[in-house]
N, C-alpha and C. Protein backbone atom coordinates (compact mmCIF):
# COMPACT_ATOMS: atom_id res chain seq x y z
N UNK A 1 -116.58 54.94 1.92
CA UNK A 1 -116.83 55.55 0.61
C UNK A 1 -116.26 54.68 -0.50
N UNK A 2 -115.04 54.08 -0.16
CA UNK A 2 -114.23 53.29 -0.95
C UNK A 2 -114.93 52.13 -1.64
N UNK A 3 -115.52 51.37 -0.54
CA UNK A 3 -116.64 50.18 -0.06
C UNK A 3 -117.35 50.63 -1.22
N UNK A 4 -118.45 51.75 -1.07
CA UNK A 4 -119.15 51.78 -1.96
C UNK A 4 -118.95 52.12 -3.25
N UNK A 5 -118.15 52.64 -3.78
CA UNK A 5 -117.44 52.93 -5.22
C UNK A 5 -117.61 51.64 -6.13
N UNK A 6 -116.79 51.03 -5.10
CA UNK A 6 -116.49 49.18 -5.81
C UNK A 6 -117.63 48.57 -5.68
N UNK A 7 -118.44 48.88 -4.83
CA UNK A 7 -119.45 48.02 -4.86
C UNK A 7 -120.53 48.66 -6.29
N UNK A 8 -120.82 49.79 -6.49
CA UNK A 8 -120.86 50.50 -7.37
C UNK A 8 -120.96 49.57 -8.74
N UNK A 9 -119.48 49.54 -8.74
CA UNK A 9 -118.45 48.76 -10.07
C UNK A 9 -119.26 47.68 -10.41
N UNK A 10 -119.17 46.61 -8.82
CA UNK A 10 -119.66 45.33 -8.90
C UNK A 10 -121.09 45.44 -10.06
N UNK A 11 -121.76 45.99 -9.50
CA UNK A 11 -123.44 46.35 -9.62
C UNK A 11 -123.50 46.38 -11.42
N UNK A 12 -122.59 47.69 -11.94
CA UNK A 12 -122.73 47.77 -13.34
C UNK A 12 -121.99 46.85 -14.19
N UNK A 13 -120.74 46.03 -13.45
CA UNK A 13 -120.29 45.01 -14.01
C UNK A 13 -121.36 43.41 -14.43
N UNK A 14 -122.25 43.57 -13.28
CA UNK A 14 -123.30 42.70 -13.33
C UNK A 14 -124.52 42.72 -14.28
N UNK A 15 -124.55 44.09 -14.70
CA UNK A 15 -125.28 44.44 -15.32
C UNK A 15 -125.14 44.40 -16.67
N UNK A 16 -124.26 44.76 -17.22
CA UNK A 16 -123.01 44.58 -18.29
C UNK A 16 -122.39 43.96 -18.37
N UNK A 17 -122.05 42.66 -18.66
CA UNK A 17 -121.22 41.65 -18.71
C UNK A 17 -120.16 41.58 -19.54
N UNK A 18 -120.76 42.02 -20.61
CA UNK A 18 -119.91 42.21 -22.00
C UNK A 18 -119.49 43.37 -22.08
N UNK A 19 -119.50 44.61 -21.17
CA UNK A 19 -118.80 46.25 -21.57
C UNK A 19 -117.17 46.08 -21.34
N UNK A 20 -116.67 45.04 -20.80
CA UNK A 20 -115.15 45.28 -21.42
C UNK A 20 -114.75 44.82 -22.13
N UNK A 21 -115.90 43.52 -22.97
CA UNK A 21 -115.32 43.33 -24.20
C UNK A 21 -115.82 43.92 -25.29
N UNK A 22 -116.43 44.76 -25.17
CA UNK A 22 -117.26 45.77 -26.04
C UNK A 22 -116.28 47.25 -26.62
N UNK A 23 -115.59 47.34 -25.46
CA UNK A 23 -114.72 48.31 -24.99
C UNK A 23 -113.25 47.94 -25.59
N UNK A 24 -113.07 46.59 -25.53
CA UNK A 24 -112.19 45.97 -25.94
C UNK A 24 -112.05 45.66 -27.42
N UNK A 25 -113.15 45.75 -27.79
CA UNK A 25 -113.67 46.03 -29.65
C UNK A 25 -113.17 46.69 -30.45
N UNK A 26 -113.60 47.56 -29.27
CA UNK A 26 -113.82 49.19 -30.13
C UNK A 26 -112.30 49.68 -30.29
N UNK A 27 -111.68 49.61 -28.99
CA UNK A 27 -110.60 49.86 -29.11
C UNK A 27 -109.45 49.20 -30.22
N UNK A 28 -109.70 47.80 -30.49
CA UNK A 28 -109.29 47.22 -31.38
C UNK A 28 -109.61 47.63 -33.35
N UNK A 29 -111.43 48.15 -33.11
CA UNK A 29 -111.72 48.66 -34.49
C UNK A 29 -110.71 49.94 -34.74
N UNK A 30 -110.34 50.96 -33.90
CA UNK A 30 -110.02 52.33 -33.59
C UNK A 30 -108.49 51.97 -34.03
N UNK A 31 -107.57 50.84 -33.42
CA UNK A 31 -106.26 50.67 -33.75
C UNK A 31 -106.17 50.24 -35.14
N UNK A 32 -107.41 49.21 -35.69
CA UNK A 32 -107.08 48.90 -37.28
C UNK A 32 -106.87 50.03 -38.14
N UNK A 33 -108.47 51.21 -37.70
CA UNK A 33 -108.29 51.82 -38.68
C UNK A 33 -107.70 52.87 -38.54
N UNK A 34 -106.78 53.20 -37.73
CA UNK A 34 -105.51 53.66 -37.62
C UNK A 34 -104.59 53.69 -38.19
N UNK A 35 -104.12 52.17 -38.41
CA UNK A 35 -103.28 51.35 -39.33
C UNK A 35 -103.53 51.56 -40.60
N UNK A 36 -104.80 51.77 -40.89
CA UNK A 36 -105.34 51.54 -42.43
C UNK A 36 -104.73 53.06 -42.85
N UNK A 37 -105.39 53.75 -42.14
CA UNK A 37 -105.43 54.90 -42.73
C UNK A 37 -103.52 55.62 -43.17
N UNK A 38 -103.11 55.09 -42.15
CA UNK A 38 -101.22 55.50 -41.87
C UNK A 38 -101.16 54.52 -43.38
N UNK A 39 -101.39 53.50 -43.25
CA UNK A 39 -100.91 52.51 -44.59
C UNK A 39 -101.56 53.42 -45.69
N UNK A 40 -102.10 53.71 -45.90
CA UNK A 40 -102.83 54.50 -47.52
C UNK A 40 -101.84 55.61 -47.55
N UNK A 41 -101.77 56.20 -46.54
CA UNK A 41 -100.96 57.55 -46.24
C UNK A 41 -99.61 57.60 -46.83
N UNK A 42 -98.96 56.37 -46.45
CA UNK A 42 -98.09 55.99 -46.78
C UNK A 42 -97.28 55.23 -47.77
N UNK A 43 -98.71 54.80 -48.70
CA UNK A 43 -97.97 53.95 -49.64
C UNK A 43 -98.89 54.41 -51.07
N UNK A 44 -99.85 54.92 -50.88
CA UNK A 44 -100.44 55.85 -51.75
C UNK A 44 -100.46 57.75 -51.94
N UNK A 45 -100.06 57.83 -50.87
CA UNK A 45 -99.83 59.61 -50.90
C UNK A 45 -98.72 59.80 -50.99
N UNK A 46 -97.75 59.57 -49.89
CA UNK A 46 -96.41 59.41 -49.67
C UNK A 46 -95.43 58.63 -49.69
N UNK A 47 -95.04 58.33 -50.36
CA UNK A 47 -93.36 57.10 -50.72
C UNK A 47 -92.44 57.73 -50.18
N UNK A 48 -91.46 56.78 -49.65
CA UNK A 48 -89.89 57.44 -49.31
C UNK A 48 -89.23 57.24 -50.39
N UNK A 49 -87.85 57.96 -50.13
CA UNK A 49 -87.00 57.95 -51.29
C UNK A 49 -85.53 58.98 -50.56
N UNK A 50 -85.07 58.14 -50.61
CA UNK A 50 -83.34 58.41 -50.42
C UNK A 50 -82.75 59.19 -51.28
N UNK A 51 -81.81 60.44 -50.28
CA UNK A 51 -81.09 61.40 -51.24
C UNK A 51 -79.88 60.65 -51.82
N UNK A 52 -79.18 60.54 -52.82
CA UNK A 52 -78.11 60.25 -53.16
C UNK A 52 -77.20 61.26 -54.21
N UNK A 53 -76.00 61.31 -52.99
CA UNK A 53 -75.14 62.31 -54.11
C UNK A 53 -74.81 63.64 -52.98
N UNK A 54 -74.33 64.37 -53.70
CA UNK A 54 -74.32 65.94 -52.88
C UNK A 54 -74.72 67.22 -53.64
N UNK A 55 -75.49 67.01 -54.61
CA UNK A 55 -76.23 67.81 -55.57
C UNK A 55 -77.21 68.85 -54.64
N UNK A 56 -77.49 68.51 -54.14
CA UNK A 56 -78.18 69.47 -53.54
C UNK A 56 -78.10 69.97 -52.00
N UNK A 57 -76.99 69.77 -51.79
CA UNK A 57 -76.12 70.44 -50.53
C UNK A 57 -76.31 71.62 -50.79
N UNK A 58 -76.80 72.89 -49.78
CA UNK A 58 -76.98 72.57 -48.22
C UNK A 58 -78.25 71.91 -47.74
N UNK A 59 -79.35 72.22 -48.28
CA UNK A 59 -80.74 71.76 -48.16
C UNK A 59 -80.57 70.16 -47.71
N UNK A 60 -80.28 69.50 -48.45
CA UNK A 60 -80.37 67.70 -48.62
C UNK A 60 -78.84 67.52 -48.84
N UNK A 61 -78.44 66.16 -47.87
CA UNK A 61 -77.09 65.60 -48.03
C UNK A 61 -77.83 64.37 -48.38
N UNK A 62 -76.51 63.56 -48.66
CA UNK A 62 -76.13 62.11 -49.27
C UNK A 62 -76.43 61.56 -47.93
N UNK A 63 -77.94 60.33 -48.24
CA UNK A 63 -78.46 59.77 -47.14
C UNK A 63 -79.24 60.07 -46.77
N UNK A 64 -79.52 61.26 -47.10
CA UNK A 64 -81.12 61.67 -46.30
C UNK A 64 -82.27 61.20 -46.62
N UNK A 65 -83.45 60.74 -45.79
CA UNK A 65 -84.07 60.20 -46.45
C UNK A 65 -85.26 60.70 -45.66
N UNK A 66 -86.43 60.84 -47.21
CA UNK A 66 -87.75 61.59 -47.28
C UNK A 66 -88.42 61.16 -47.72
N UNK A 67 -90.06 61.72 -47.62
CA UNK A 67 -91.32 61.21 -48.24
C UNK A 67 -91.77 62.44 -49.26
N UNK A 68 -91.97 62.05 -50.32
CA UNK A 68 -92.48 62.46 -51.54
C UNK A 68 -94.05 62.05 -51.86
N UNK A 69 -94.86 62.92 -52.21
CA UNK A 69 -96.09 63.41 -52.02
C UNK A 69 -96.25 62.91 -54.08
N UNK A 70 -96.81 61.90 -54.24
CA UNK A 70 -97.03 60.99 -55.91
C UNK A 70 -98.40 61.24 -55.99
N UNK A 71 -98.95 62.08 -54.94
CA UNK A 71 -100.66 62.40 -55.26
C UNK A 71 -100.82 64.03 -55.66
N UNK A 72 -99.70 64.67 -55.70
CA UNK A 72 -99.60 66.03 -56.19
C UNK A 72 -100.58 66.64 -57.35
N UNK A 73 -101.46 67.89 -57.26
CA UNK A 73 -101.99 67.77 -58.25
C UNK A 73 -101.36 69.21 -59.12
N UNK A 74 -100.48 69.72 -58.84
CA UNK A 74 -99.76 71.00 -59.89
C UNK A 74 -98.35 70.91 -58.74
N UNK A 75 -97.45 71.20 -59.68
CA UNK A 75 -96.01 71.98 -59.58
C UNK A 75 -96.05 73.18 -59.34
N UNK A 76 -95.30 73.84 -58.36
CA UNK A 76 -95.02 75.25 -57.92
C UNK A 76 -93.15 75.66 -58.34
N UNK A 77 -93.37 76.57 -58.54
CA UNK A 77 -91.61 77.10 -58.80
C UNK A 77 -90.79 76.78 -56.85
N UNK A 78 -89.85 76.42 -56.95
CA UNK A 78 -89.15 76.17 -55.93
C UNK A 78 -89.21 74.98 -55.11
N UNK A 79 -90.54 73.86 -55.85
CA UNK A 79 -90.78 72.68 -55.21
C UNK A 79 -89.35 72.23 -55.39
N UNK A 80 -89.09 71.09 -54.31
CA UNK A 80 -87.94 69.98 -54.45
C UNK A 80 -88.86 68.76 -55.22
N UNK A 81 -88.44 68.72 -56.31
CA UNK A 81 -88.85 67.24 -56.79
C UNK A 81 -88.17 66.25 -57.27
N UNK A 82 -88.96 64.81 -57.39
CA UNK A 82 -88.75 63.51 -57.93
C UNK A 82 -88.36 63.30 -59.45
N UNK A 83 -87.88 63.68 -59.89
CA UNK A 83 -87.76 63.07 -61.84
C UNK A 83 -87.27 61.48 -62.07
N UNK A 84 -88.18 61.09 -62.80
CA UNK A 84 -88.07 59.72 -63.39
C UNK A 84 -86.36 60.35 -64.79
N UNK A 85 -85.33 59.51 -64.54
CA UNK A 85 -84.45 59.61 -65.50
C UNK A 85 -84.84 58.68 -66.90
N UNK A 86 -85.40 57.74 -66.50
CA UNK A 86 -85.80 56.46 -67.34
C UNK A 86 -84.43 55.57 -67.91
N UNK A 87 -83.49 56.02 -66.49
CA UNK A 87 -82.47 55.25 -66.86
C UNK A 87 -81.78 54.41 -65.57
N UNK A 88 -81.06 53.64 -65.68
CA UNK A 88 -81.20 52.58 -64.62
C UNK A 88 -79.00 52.57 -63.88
N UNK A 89 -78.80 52.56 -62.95
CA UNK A 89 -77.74 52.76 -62.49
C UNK A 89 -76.96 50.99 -62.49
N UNK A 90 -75.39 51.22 -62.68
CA UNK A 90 -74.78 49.50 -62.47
C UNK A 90 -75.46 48.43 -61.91
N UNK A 91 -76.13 48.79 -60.85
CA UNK A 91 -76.69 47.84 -60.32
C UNK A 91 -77.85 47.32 -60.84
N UNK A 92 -78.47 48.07 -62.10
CA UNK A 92 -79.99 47.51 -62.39
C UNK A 92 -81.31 48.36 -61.78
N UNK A 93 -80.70 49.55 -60.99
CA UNK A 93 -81.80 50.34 -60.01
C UNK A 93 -82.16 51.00 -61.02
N UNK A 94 -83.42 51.48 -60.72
CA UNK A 94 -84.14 52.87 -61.91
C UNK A 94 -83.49 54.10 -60.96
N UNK A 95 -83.19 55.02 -61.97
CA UNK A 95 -82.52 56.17 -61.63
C UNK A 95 -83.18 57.19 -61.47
N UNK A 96 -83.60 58.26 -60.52
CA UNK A 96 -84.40 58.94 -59.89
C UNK A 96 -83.52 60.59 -59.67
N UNK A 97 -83.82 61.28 -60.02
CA UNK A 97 -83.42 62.85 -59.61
C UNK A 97 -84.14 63.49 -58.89
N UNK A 98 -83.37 64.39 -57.50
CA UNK A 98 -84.09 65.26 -56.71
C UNK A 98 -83.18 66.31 -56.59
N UNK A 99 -84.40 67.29 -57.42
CA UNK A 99 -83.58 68.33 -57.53
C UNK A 99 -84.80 69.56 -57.22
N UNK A 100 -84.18 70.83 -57.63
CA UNK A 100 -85.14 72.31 -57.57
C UNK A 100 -85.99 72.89 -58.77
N UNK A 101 -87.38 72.70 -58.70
CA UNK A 101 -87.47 73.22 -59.56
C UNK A 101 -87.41 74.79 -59.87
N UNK A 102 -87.18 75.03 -60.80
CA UNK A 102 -86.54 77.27 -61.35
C UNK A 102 -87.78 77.27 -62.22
N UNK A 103 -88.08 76.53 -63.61
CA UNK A 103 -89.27 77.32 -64.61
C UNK A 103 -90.34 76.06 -64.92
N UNK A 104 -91.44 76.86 -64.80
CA UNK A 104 -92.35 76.47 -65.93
C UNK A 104 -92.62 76.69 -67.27
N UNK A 105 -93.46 75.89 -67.99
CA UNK A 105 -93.72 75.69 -69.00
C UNK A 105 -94.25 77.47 -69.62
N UNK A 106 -93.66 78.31 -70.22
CA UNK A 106 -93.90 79.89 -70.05
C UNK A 106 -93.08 80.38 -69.88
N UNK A 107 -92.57 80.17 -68.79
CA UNK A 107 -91.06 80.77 -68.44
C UNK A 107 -89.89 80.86 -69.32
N UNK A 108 -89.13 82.17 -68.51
CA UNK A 108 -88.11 82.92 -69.57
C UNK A 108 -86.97 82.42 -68.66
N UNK A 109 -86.03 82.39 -69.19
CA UNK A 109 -84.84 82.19 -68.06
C UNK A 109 -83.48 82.80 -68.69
N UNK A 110 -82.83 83.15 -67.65
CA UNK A 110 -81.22 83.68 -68.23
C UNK A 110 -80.54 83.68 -66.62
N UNK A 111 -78.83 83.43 -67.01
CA UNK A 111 -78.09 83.52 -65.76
C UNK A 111 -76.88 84.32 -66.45
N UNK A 112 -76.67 85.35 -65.27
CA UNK A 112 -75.01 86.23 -65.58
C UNK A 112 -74.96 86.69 -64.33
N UNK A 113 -73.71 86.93 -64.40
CA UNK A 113 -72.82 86.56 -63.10
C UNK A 113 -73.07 86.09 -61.87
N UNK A 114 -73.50 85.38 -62.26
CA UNK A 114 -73.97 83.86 -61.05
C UNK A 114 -75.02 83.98 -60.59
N UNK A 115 -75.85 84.78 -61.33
CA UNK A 115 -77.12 85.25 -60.84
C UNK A 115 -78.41 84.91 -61.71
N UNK A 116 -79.41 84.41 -61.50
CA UNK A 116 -80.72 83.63 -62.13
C UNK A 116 -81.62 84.62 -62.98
N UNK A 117 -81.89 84.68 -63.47
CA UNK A 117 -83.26 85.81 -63.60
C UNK A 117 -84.38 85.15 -64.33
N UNK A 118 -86.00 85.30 -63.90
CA UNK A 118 -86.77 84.62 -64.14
C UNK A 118 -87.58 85.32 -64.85
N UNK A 119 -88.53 85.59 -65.95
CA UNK A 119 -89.61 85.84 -66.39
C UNK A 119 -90.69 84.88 -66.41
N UNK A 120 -91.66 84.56 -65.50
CA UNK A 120 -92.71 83.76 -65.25
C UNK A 120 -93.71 84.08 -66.10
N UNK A 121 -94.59 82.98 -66.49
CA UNK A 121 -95.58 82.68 -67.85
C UNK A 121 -96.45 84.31 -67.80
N UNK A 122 -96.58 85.14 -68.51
CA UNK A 122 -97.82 85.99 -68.00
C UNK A 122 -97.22 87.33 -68.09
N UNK A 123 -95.70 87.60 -67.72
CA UNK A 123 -95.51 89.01 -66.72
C UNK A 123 -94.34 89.35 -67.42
N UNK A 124 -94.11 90.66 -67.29
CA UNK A 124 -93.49 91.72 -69.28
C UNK A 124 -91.93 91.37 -68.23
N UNK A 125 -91.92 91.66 -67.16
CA UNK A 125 -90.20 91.86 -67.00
C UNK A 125 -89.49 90.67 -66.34
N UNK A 126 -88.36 90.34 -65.83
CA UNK A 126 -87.29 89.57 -65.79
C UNK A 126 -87.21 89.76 -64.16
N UNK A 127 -87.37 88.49 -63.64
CA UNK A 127 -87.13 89.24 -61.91
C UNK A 127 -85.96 88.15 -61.44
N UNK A 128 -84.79 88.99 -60.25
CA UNK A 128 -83.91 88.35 -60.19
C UNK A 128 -84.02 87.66 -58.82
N UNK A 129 -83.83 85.91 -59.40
CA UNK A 129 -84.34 85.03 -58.05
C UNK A 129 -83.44 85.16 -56.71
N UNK A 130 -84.52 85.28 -55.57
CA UNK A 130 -83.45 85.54 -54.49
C UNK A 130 -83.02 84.16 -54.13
N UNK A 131 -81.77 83.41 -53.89
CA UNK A 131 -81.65 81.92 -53.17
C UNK A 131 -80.61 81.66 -52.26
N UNK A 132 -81.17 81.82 -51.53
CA UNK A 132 -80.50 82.01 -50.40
C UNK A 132 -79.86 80.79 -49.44
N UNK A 133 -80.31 79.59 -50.35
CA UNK A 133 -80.14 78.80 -50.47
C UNK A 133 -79.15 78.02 -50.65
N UNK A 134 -78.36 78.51 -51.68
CA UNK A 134 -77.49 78.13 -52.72
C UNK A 134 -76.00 78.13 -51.56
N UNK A 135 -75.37 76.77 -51.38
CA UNK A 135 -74.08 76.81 -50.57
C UNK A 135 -72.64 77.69 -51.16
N UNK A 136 -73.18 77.89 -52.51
CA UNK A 136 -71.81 78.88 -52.98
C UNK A 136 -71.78 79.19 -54.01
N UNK A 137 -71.06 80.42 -54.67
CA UNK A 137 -71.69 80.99 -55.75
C UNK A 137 -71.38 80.32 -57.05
N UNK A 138 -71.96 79.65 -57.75
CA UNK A 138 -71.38 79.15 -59.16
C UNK A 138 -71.24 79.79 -60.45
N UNK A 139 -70.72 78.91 -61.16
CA UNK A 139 -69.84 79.66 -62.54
C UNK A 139 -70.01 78.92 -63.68
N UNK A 140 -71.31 77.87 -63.63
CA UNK A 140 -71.81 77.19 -64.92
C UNK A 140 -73.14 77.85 -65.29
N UNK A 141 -72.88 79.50 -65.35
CA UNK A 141 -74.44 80.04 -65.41
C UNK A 141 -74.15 80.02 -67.19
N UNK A 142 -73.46 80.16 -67.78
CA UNK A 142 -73.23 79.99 -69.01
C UNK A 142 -73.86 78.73 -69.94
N UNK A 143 -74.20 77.79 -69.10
CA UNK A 143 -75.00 76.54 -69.55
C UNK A 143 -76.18 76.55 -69.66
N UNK A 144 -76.98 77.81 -69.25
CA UNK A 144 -78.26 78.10 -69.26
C UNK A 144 -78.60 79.05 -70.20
N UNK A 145 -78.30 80.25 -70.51
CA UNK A 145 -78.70 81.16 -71.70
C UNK A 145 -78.31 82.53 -71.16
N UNK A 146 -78.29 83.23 -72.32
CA UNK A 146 -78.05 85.06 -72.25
C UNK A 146 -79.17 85.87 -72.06
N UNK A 147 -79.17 87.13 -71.36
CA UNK A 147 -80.02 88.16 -71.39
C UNK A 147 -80.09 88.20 -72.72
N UNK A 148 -79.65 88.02 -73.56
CA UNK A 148 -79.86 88.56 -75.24
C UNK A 148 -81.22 87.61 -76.10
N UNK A 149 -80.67 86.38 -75.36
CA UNK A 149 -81.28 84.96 -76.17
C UNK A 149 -81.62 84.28 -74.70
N UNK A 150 -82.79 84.44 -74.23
CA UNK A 150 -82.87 83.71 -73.34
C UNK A 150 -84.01 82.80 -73.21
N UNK A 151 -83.61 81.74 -72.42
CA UNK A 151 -84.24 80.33 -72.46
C UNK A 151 -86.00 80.27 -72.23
N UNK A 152 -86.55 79.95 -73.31
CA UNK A 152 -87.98 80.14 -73.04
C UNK A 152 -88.46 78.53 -72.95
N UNK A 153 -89.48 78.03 -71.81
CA UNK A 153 -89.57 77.04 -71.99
C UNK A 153 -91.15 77.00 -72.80
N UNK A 154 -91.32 75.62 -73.36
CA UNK A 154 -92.11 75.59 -74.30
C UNK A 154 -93.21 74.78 -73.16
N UNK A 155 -94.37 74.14 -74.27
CA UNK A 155 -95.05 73.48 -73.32
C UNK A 155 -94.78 72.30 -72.58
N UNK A 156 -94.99 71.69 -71.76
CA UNK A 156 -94.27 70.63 -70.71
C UNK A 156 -93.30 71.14 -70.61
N UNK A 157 -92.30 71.66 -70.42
CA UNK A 157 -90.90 71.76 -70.18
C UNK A 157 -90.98 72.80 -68.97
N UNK A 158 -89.92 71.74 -68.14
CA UNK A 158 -89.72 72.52 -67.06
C UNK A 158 -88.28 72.62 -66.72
N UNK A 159 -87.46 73.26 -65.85
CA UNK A 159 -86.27 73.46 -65.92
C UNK A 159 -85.74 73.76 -64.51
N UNK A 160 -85.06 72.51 -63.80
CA UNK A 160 -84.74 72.25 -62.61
C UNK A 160 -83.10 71.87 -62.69
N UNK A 161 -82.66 72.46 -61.26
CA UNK A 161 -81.08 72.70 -61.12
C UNK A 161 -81.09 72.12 -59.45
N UNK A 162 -79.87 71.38 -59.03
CA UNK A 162 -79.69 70.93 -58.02
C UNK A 162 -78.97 72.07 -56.99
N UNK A 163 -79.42 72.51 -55.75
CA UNK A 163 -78.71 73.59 -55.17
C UNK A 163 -77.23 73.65 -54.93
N UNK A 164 -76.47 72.42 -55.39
CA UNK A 164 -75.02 72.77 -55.16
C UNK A 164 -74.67 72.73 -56.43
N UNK A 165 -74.92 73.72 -57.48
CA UNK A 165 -74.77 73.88 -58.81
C UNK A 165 -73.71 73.65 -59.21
N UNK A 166 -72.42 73.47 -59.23
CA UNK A 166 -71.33 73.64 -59.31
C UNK A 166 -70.95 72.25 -59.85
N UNK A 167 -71.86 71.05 -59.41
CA UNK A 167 -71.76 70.06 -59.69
C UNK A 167 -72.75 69.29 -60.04
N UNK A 168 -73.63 69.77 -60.08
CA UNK A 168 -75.36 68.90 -60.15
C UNK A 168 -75.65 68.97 -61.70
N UNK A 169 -75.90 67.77 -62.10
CA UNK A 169 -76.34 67.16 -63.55
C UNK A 169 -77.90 67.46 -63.43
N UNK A 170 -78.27 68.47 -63.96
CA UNK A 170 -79.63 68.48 -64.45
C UNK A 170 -79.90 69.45 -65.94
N UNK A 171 -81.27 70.03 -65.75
CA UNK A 171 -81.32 70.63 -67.18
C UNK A 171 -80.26 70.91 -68.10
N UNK A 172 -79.18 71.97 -67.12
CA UNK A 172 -78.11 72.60 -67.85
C UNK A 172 -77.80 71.19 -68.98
N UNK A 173 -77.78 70.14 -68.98
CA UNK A 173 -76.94 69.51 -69.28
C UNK A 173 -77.91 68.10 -69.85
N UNK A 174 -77.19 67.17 -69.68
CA UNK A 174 -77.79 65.88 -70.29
C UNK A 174 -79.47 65.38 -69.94
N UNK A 175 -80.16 66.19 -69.19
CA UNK A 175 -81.70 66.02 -68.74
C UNK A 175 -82.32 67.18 -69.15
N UNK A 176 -81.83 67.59 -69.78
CA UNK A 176 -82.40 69.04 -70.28
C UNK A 176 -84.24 69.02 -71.10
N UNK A 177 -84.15 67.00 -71.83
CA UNK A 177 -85.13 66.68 -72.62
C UNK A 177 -86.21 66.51 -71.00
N UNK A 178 -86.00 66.14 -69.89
CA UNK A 178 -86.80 65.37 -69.32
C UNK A 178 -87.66 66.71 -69.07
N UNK A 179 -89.71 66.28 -69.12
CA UNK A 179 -90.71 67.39 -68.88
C UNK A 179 -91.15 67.13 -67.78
N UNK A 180 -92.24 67.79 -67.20
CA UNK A 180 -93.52 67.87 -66.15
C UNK A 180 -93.87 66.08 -65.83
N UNK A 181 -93.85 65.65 -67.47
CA UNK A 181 -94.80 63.93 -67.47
C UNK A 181 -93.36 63.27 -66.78
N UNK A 182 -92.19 63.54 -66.61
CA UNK A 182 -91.16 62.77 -66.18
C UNK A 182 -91.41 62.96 -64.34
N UNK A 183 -91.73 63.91 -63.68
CA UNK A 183 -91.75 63.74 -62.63
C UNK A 183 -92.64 63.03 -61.75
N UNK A 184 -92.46 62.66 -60.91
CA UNK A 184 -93.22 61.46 -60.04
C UNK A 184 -93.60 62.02 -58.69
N UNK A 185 -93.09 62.97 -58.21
CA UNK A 185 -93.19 63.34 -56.77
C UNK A 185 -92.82 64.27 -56.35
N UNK A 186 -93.27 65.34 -55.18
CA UNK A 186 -92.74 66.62 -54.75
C UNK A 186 -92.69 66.19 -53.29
N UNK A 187 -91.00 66.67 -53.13
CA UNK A 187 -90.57 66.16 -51.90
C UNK A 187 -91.40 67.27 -50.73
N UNK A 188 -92.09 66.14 -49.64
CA UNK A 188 -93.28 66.90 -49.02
C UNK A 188 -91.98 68.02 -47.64
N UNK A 189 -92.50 69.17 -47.79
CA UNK A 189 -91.71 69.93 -46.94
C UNK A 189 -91.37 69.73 -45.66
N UNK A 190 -92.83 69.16 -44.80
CA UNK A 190 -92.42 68.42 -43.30
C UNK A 190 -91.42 67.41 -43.46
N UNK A 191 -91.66 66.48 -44.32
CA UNK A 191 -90.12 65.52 -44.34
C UNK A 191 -88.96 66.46 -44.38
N UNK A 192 -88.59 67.66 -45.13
CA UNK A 192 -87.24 67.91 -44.94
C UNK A 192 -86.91 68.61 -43.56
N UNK A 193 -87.78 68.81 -43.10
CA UNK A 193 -87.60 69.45 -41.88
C UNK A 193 -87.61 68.67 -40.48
N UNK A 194 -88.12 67.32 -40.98
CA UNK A 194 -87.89 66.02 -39.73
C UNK A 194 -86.95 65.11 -40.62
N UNK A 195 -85.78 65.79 -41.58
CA UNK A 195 -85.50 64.61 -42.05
C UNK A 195 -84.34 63.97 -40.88
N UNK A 196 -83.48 64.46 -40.31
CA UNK A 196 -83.15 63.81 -39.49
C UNK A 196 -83.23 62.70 -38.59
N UNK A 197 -84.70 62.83 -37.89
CA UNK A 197 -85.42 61.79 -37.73
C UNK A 197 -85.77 60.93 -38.37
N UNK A 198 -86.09 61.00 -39.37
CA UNK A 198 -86.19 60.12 -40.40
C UNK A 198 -85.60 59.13 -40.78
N UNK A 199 -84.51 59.70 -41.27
CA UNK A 199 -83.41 59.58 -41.55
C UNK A 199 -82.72 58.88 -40.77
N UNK A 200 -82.61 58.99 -39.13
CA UNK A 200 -82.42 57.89 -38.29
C UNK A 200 -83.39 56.72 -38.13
N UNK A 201 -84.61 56.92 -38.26
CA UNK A 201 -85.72 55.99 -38.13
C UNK A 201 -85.20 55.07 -39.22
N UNK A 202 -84.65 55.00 -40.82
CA UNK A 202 -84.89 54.41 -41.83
C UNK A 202 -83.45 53.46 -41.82
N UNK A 203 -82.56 54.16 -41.25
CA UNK A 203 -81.46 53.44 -40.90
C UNK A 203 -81.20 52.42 -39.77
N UNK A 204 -82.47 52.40 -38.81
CA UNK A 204 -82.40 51.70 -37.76
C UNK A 204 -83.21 50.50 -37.99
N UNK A 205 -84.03 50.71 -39.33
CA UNK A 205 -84.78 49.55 -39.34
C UNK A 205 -84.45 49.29 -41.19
């Protein structure tokens, strides 16, 4: 039976001369555009970009490193995103923020006793954000606004806080001017959830 199998082989090999390099083609067209497609993926959809700092501990530590999604076509409340600072660190690097976004352009905002409250573009009452997130309770809610007078953002303006509040430089404070046109990227959610891997992958090479 064996005998004839191979002999089989022989027969269509004879017949076909060229089917393993045909085979051998294809397989080669199939690996380029493989490549192609991972390369677009990767350097047009998705960029990496390194956490730096501890601003947003527990979510993201110092070092972690992720892919950010620069083909985004709208912002959602609670995305992690990219902000362009338009300012450049000792070394000459452009300076980059990843932080949370809290409001859109509409949005009402106020914080008391360590607690957020949101009025989203559209809707009469004040709802208090759950974040469960947050590694510990902070005490710079005073940098944001009062139930009395509270923070309305205008158009473009959006208003993002790093989850370890206690220490994270954003709106509250000296970026308060940066809008919507300042951001570059929304950190894609499967990266934070393989960032580990990642994160070892980027350090090994």
């Amino acid at each position: 039976m064996e005998e004839n199998e191979n002999y089989g082989e022989l027969i269509q090999r004879r017949r076909d001369p060229n089917g393993e390099m045909r085979s051998t083609a294809r397989f080669l067209l199939v690996l380029l555009a493989i490549m192609f497609c991972v390369t677009i993926l990767f350097t047009q959809i998705f960029n990496g970009v390194v956490v730096i700092g501890d601003s947003m501990k527990n979510t993201l530590y110092d070092g972690d490193y992720l892919y950010m999604n620069v083909s985004y076509t709208r912002l959602e409340r609670g995305d992690i995103i990219v902000i362009d600072t338009h300012e450049k660190t000792a070394a000459g690097i452009e300076k980059y923020l990843i932080k949370r976004l809290i409001g859109l352009p509409g949005d009402s905002l106020y914080a008391e006793d360590g607690k957020l409250y949101r009025k989203e573009a559209g809707k009469e009452d004040f709802t208090l954000l759950t974040e469960n997130y947050l590694p510990e309770e902070w005490d710079r809610n005073n940098e944001i606004a009062s139930k009395a007078h509270p923070l309305i953002l205008q158009e473009n303006e959006i208003f993002f806080m790093g989850d370890n509040r206690n220490i994270s430089e954003d709106s509250r404070g000296k970026y308060r001017n940066l809008t919507s046109e300042d951001v570059v990227g929304i950190v894609a959610p499967w990266s934070i959830a393989c960032k580990g891997f990642l994160t070892a992958l980027f350090n090994i090479f």
